[in-house]
N, C-alpha and C. Protein backbone atom coordinates (compact mmCIF):
# COMPACT_ATOMS: atom_id res chain seq x y z
N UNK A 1 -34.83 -18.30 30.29
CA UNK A 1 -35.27 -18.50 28.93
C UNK A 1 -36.59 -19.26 28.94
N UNK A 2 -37.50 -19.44 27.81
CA UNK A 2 -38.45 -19.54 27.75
C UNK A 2 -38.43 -20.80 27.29
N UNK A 3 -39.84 -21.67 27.26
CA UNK A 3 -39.69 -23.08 27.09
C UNK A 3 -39.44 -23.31 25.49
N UNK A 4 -40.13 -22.04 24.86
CA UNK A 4 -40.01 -21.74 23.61
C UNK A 4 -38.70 -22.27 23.19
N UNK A 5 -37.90 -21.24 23.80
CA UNK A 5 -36.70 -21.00 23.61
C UNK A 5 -35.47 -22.23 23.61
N UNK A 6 -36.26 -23.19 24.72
CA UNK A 6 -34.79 -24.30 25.22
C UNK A 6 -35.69 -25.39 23.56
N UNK A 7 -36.88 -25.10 23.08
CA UNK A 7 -36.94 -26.20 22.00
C UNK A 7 -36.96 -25.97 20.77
N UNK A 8 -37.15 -24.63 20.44
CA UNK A 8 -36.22 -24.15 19.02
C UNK A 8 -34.55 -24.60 19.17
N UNK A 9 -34.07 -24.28 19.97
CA UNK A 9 -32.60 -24.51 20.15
C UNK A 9 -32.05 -25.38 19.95
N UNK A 10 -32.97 -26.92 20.54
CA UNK A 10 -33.07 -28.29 20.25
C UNK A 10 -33.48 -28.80 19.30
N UNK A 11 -34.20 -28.03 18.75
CA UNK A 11 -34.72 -28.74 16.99
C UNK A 11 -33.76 -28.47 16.23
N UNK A 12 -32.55 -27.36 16.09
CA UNK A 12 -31.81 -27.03 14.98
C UNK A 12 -31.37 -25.91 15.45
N UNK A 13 -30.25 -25.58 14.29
CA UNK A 13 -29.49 -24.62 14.51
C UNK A 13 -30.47 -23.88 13.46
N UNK A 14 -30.12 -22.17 13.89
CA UNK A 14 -31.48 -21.44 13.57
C UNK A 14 -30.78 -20.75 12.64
N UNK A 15 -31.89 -20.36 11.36
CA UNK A 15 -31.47 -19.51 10.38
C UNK A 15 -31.87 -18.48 10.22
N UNK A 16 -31.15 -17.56 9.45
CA UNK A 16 -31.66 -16.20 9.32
C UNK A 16 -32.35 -16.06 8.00
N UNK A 17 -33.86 -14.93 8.50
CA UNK A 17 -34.49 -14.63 7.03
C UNK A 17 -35.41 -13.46 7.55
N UNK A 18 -35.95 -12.74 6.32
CA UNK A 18 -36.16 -11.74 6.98
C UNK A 18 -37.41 -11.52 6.25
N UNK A 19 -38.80 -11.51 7.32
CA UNK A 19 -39.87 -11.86 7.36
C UNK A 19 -40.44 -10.37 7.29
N UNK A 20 -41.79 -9.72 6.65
CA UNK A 20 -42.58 -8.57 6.81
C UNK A 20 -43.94 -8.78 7.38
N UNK A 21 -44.12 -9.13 8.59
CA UNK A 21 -45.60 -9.79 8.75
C UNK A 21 -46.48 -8.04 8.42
N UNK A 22 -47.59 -8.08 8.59
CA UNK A 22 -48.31 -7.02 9.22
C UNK A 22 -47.88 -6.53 10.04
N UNK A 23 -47.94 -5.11 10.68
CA UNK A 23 -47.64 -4.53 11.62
C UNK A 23 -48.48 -4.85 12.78
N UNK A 24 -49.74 -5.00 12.49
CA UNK A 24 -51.03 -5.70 13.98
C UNK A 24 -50.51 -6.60 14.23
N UNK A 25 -49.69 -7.97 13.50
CA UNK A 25 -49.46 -9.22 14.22
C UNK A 25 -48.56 -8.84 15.02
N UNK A 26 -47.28 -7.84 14.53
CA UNK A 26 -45.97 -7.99 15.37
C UNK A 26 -46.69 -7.20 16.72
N UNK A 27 -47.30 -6.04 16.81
CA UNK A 27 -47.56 -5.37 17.81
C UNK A 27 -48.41 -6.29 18.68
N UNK A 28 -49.26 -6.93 18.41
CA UNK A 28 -50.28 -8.16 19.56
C UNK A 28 -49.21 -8.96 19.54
N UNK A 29 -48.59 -9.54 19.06
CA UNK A 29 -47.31 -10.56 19.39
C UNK A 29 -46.49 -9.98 20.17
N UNK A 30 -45.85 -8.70 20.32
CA UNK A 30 -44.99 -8.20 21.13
C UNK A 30 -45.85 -7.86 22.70
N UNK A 31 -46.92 -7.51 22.20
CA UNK A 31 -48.20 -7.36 23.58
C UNK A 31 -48.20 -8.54 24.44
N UNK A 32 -47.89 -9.54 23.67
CA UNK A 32 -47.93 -11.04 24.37
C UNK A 32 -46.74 -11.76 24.58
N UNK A 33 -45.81 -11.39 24.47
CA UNK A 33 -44.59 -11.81 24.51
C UNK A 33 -42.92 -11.07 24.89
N UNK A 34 -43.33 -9.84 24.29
CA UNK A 34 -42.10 -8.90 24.25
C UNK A 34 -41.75 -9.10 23.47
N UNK A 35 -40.49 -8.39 22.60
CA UNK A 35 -40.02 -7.93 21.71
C UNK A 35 -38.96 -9.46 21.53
N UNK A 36 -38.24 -9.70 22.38
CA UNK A 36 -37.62 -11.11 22.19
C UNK A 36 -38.18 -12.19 21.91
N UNK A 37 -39.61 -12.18 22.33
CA UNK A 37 -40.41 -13.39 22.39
C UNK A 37 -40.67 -13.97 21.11
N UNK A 38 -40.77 -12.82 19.99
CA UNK A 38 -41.39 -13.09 18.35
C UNK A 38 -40.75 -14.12 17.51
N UNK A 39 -39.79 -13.87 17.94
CA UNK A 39 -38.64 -14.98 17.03
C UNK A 39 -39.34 -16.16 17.33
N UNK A 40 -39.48 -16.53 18.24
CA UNK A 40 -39.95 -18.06 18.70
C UNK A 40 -41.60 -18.36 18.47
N UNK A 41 -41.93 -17.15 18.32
CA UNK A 41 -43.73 -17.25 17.73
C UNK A 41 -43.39 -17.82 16.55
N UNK A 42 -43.00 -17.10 15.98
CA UNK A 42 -43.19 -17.13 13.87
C UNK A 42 -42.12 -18.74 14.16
N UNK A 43 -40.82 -18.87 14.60
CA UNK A 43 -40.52 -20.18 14.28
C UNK A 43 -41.78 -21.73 14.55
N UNK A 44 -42.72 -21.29 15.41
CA UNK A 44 -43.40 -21.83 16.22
C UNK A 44 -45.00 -21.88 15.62
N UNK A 45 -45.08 -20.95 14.48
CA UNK A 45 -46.38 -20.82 14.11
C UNK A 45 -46.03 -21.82 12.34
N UNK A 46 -44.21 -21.74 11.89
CA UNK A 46 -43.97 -22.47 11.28
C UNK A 46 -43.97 -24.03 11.27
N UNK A 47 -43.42 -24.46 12.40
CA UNK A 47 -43.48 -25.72 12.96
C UNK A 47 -45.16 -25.87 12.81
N UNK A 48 -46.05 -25.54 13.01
CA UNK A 48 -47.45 -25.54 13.13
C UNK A 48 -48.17 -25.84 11.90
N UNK A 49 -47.79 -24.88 10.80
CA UNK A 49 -47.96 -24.91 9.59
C UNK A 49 -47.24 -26.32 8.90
N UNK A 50 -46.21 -26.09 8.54
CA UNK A 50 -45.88 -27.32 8.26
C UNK A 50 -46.26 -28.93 8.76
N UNK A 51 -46.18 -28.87 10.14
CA UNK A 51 -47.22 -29.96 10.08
C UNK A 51 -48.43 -30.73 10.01
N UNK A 52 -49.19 -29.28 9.69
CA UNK A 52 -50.37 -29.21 9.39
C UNK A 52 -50.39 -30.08 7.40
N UNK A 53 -49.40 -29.24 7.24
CA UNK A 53 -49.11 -29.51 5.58
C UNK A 53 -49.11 -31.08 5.33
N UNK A 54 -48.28 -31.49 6.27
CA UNK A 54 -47.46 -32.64 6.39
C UNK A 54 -48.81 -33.75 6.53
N UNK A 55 -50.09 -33.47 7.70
CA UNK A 55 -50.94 -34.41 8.04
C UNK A 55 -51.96 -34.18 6.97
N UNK A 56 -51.90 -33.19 5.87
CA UNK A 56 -53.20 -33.14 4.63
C UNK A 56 -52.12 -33.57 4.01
N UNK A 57 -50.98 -34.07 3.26
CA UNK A 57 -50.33 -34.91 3.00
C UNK A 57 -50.52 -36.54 2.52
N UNK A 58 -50.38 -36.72 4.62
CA UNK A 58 -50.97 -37.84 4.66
C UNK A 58 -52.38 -38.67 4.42
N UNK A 59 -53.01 -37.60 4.60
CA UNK A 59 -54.83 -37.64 4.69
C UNK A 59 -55.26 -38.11 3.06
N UNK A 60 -54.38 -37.21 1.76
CA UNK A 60 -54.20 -37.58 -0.01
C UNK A 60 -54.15 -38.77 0.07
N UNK A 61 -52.62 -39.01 0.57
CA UNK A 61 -52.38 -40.56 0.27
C UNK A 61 -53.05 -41.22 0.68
N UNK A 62 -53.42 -41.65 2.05
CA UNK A 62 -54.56 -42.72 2.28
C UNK A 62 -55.74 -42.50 1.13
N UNK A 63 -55.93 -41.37 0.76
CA UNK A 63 -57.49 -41.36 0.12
C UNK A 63 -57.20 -41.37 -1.38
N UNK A 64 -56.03 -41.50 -1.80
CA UNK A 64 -55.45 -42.28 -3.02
C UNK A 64 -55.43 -43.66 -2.74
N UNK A 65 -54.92 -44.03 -1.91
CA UNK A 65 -54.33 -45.56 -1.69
C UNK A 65 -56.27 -46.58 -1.75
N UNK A 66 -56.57 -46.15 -0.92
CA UNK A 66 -57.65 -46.37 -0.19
C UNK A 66 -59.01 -45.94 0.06
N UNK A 67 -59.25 -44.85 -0.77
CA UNK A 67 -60.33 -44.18 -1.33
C UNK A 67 -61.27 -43.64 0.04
N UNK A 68 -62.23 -42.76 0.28
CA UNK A 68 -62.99 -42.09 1.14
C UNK A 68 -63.46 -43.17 2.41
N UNK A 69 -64.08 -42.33 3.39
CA UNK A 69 -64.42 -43.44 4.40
C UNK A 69 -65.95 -44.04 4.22
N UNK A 70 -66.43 -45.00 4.07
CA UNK A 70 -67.45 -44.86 3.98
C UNK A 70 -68.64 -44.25 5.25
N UNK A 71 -70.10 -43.96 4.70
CA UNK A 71 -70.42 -43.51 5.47
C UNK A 71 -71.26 -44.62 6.99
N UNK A 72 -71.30 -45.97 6.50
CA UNK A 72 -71.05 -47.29 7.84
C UNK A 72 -70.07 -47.04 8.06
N UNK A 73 -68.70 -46.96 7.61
CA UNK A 73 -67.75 -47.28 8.43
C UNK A 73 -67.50 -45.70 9.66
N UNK A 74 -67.97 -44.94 9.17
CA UNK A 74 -68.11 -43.68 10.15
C UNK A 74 -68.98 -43.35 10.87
N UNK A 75 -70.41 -44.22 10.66
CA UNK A 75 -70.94 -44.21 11.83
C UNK A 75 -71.02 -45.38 12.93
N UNK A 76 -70.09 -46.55 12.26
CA UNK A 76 -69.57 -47.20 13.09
C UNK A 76 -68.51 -47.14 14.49
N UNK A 77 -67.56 -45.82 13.97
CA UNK A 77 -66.68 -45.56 14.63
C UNK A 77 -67.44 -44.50 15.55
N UNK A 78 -68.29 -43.75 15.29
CA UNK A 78 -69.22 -42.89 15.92
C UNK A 78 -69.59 -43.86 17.48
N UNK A 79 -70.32 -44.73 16.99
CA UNK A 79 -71.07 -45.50 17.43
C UNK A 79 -69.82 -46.11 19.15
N UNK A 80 -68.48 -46.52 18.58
CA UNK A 80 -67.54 -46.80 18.98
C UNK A 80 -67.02 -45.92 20.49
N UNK A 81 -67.28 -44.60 19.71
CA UNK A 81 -66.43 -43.95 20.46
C UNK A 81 -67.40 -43.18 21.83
């Protein structure tokens, strides 16, 4: 099994739903994976998405809480790094 595979398994018990991507994604996805492999793409491109969601989320709130960076304080950290 695939590494994919042993950490979907470990995140949760998996649900069923029934997805219509494009036909080009599934066929280059199956090109790259095989036909078993897809399940664990799309769970995997979800995990991706969502935490993507999750860190522009976070990115609001600070810039509610705490308003933009200024532009010293970013070329300070420039400067820093």
């Amino acid at each position: 099994m695939s590494s994919h595979g042993a950490h979907h398994q470990a995140a949760g018990r998996a649900g069923r739903r029934s997805v219509s991507p494009a036909q080009s994604l599934i066929e280059e996805v199956e090109e790259r994976t095989g036909k078993s492999g897809s399940p664990f793409v799309v769970a995997e491109a979800l995990e991706e998405r969502l935490a993507a969601q999750r860190l522009r989320e976070v990115v609001a709130a600070d810039r509610m809480a705490f308003g933009l960076v200024s532009a010293e304080a970013r070329r300070q950290a420039e400067l820093e790094w």
